[in-house]
N, C-alpha and C. Protein backbone atom coordinates (compact mmCIF):
# COMPACT_ATOMS: atom_id res chain seq x y z
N UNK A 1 -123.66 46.25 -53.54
CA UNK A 1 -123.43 46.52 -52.13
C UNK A 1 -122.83 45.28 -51.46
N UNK A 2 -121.78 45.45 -50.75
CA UNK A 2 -121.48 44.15 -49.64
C UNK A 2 -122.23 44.38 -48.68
N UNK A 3 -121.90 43.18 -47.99
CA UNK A 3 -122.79 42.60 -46.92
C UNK A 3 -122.80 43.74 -45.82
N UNK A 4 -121.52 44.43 -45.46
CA UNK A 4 -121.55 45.47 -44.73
C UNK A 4 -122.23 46.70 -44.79
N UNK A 5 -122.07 46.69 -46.66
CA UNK A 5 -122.76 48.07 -46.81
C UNK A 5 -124.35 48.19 -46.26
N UNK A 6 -125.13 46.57 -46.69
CA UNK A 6 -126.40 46.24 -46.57
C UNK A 6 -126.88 46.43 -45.01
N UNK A 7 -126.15 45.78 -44.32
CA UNK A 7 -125.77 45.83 -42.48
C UNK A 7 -126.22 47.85 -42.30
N UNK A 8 -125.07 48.27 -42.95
CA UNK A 8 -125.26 49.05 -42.31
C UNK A 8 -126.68 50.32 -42.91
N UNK A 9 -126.78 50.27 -44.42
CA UNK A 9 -127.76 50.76 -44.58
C UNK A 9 -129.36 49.80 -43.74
N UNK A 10 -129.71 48.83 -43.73
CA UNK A 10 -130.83 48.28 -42.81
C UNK A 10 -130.75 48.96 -41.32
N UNK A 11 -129.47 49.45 -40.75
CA UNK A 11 -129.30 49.89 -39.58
C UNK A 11 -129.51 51.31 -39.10
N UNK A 12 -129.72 51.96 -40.64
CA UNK A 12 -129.99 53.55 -40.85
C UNK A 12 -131.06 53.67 -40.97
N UNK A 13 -131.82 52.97 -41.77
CA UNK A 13 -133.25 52.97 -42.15
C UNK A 13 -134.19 52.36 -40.90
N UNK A 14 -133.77 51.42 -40.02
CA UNK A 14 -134.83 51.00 -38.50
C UNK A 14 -134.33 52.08 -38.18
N UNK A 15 -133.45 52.77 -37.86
CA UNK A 15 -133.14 53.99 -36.52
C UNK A 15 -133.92 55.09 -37.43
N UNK A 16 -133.90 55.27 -38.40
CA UNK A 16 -135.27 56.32 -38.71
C UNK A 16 -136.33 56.21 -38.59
N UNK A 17 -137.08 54.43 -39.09
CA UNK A 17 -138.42 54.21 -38.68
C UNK A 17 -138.68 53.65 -37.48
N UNK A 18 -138.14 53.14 -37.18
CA UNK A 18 -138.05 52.94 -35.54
C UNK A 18 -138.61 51.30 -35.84
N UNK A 19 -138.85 50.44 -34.69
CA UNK A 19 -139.00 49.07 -34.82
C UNK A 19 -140.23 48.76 -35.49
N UNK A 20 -140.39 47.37 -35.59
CA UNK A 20 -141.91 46.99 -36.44
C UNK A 20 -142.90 46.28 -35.04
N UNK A 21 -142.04 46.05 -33.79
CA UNK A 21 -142.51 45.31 -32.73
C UNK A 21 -142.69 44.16 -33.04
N UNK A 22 -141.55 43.70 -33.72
CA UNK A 22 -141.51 42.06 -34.29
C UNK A 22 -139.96 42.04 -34.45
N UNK A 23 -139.24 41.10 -34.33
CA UNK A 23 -137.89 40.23 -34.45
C UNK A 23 -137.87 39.87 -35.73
N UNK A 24 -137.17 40.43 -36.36
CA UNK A 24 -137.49 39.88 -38.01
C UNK A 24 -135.89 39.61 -38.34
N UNK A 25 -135.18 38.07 -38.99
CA UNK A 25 -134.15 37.87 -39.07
C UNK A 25 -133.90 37.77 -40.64
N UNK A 26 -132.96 38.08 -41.15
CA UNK A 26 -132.16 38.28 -42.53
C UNK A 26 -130.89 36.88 -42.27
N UNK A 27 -131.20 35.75 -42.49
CA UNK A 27 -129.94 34.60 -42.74
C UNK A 27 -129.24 34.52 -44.03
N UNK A 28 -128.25 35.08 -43.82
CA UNK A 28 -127.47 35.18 -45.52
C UNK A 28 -126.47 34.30 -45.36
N UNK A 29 -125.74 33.66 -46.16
CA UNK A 29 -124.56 33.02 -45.97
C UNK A 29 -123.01 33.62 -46.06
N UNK A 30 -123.64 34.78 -45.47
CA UNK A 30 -122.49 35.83 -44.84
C UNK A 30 -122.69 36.06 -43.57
N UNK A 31 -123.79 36.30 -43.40
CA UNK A 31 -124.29 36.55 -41.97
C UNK A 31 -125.56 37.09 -41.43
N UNK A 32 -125.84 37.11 -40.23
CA UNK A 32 -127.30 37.21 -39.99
C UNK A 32 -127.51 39.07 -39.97
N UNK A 33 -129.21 39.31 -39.72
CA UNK A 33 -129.14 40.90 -39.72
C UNK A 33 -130.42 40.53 -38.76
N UNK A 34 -130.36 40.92 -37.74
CA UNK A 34 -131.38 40.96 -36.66
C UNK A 34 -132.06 42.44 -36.80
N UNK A 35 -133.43 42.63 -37.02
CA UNK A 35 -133.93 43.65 -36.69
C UNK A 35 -134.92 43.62 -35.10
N UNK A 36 -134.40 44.14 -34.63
CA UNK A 36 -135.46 44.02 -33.12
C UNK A 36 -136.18 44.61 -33.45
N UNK A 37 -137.70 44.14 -31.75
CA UNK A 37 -138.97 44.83 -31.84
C UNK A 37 -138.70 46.55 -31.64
N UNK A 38 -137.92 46.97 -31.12
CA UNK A 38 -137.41 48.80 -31.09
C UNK A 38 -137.04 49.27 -32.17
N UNK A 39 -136.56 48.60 -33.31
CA UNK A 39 -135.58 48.65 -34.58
C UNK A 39 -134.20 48.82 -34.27
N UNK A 40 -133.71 48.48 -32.88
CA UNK A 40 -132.18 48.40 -32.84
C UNK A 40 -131.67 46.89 -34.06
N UNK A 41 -130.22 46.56 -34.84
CA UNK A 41 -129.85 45.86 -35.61
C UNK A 41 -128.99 45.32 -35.17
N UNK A 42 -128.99 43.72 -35.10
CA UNK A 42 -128.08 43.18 -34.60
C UNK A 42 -127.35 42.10 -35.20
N UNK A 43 -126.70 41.22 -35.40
CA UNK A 43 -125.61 40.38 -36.57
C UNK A 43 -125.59 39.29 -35.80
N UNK A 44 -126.33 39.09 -34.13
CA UNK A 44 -126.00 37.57 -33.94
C UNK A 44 -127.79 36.84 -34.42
N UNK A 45 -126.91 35.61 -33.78
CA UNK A 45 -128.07 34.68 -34.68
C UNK A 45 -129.13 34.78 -33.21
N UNK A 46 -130.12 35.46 -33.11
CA UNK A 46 -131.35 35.07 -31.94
C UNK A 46 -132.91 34.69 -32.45
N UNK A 47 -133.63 34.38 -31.63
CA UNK A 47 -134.73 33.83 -32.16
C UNK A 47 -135.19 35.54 -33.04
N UNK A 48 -136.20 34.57 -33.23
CA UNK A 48 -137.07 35.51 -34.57
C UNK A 48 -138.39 35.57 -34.64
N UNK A 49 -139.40 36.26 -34.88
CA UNK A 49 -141.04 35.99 -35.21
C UNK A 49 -140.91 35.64 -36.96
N UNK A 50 -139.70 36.05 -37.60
CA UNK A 50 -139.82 35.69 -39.01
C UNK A 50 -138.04 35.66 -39.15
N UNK A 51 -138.29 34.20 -39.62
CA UNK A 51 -136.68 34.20 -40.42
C UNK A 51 -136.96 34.01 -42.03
N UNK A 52 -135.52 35.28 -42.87
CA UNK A 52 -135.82 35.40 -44.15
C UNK A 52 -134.21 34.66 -44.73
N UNK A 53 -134.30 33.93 -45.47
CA UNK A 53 -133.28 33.28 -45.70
C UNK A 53 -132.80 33.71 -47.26
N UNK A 54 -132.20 34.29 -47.33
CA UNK A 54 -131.34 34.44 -48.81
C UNK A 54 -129.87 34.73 -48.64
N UNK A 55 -129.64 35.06 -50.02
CA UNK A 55 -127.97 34.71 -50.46
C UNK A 55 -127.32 36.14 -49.77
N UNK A 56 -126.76 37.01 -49.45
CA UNK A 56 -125.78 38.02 -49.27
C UNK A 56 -126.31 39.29 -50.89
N UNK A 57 -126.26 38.27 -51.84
CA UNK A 57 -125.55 38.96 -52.91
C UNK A 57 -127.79 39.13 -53.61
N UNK A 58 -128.16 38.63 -52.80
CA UNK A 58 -129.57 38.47 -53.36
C UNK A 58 -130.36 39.66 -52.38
N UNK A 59 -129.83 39.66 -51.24
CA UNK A 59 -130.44 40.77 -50.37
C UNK A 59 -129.89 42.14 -50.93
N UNK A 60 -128.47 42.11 -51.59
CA UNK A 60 -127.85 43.44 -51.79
C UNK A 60 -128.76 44.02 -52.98
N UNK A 61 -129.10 43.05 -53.84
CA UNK A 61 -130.01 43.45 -55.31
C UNK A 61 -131.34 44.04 -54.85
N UNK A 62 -132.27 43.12 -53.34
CA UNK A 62 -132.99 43.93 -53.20
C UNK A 62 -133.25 45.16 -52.45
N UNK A 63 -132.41 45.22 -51.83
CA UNK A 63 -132.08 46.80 -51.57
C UNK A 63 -131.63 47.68 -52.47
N UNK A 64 -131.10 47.40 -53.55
CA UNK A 64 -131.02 48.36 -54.37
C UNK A 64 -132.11 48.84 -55.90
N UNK A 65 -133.18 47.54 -55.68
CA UNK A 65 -134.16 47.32 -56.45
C UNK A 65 -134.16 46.85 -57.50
N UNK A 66 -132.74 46.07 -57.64
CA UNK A 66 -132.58 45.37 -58.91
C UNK A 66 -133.64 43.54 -58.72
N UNK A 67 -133.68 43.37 -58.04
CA UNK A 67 -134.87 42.16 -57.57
C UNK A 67 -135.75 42.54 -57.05
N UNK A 68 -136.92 41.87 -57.36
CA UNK A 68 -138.24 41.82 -57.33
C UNK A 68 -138.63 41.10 -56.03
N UNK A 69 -139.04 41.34 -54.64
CA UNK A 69 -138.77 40.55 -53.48
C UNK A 69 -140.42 38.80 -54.69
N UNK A 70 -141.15 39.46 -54.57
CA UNK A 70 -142.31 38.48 -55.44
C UNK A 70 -141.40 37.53 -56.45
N UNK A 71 -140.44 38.21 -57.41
CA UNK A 71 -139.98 37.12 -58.36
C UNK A 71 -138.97 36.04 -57.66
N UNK A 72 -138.43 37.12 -56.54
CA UNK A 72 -137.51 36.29 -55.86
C UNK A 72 -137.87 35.19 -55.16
N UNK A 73 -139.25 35.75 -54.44
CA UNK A 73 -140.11 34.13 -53.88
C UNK A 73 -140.46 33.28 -54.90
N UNK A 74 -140.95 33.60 -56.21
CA UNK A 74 -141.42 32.42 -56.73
C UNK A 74 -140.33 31.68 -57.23
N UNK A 75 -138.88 32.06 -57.34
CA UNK A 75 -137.60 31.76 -57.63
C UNK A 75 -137.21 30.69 -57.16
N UNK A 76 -137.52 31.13 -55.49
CA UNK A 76 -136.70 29.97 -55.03
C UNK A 76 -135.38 30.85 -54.15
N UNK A 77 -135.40 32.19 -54.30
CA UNK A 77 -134.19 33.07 -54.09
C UNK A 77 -134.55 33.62 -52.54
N UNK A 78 -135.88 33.36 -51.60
CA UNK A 78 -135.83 33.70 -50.61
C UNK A 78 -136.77 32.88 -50.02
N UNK A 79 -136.53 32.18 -48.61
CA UNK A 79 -136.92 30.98 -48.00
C UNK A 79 -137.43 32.13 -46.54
N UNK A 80 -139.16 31.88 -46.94
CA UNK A 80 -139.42 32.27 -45.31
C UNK A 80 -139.84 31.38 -44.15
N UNK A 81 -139.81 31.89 -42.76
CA UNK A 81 -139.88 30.78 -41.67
C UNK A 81 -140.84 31.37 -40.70
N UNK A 82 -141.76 30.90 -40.06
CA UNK A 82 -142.45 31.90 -38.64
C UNK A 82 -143.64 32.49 -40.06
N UNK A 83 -143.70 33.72 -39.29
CA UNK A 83 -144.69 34.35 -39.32
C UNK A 83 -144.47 35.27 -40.75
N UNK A 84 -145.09 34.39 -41.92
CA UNK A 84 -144.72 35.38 -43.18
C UNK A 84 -145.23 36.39 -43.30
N UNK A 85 -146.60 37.03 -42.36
CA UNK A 85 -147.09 37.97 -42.40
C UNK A 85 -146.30 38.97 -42.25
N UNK A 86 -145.23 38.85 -41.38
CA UNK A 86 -144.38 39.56 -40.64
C UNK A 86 -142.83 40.07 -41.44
N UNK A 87 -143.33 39.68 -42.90
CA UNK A 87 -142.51 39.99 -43.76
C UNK A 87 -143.13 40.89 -44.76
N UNK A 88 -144.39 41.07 -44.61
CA UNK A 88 -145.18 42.14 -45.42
C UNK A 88 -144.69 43.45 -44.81
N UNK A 89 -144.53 43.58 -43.77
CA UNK A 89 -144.43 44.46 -43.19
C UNK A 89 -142.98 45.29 -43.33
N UNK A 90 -142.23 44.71 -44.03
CA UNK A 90 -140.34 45.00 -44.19
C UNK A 90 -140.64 46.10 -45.55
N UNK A 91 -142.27 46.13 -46.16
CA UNK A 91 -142.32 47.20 -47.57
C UNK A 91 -142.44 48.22 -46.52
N UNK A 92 -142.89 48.45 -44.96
CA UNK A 92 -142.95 49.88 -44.35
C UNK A 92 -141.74 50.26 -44.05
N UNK A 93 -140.70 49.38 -43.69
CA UNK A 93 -139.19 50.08 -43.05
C UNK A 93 -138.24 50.36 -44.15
N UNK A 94 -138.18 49.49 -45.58
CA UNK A 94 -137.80 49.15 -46.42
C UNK A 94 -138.31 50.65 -47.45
């Protein structure tokens, strides 16, 4: 998946489950993926209750379930910031 495809499937999946009532940010070195507290999706860079930092090409694997989000943390393949609790919560929208 490219970065767009990822954009836009994350943008299908909050407008079905609707928000988590948390700011949860995706920093790829393509670009950002803002999920608001409503689940509207947004691409600029704003604050966050959790920033998740990985590659473009590392987020596309786990959306498609070829990565393990667990192997990927102990990897080294995803850097969290804020409130990591608030990343448990991405297995309900996800």
């Amino acid at each position: 998946m490219t970065f767009q495809e990822v954009d836009a499937k994350i943008k299908q999946l909050a407008a079905q489950k609707g928000g988590t009532g948390d700011v949860i940010k995706f920093q790829t070195d393509e670009g950002n993926i803002v999920i608001d507290r409503d689940g509207t999706v947004h691409n600029d860079d704003r604050e966050s209750d959790v920033t998740i930092g990985i590659s473009a090409k590392d987020l596309s694997k786990l959306m498609t379930g070829d990565l393990n989000p667990m192997t990927a943390l102990m990897f080294g393949k995803i850097n969290i910031s804020g409130d990591m609790s608030l990343a448990m919560k991405l297995k309900d929208l996800f």
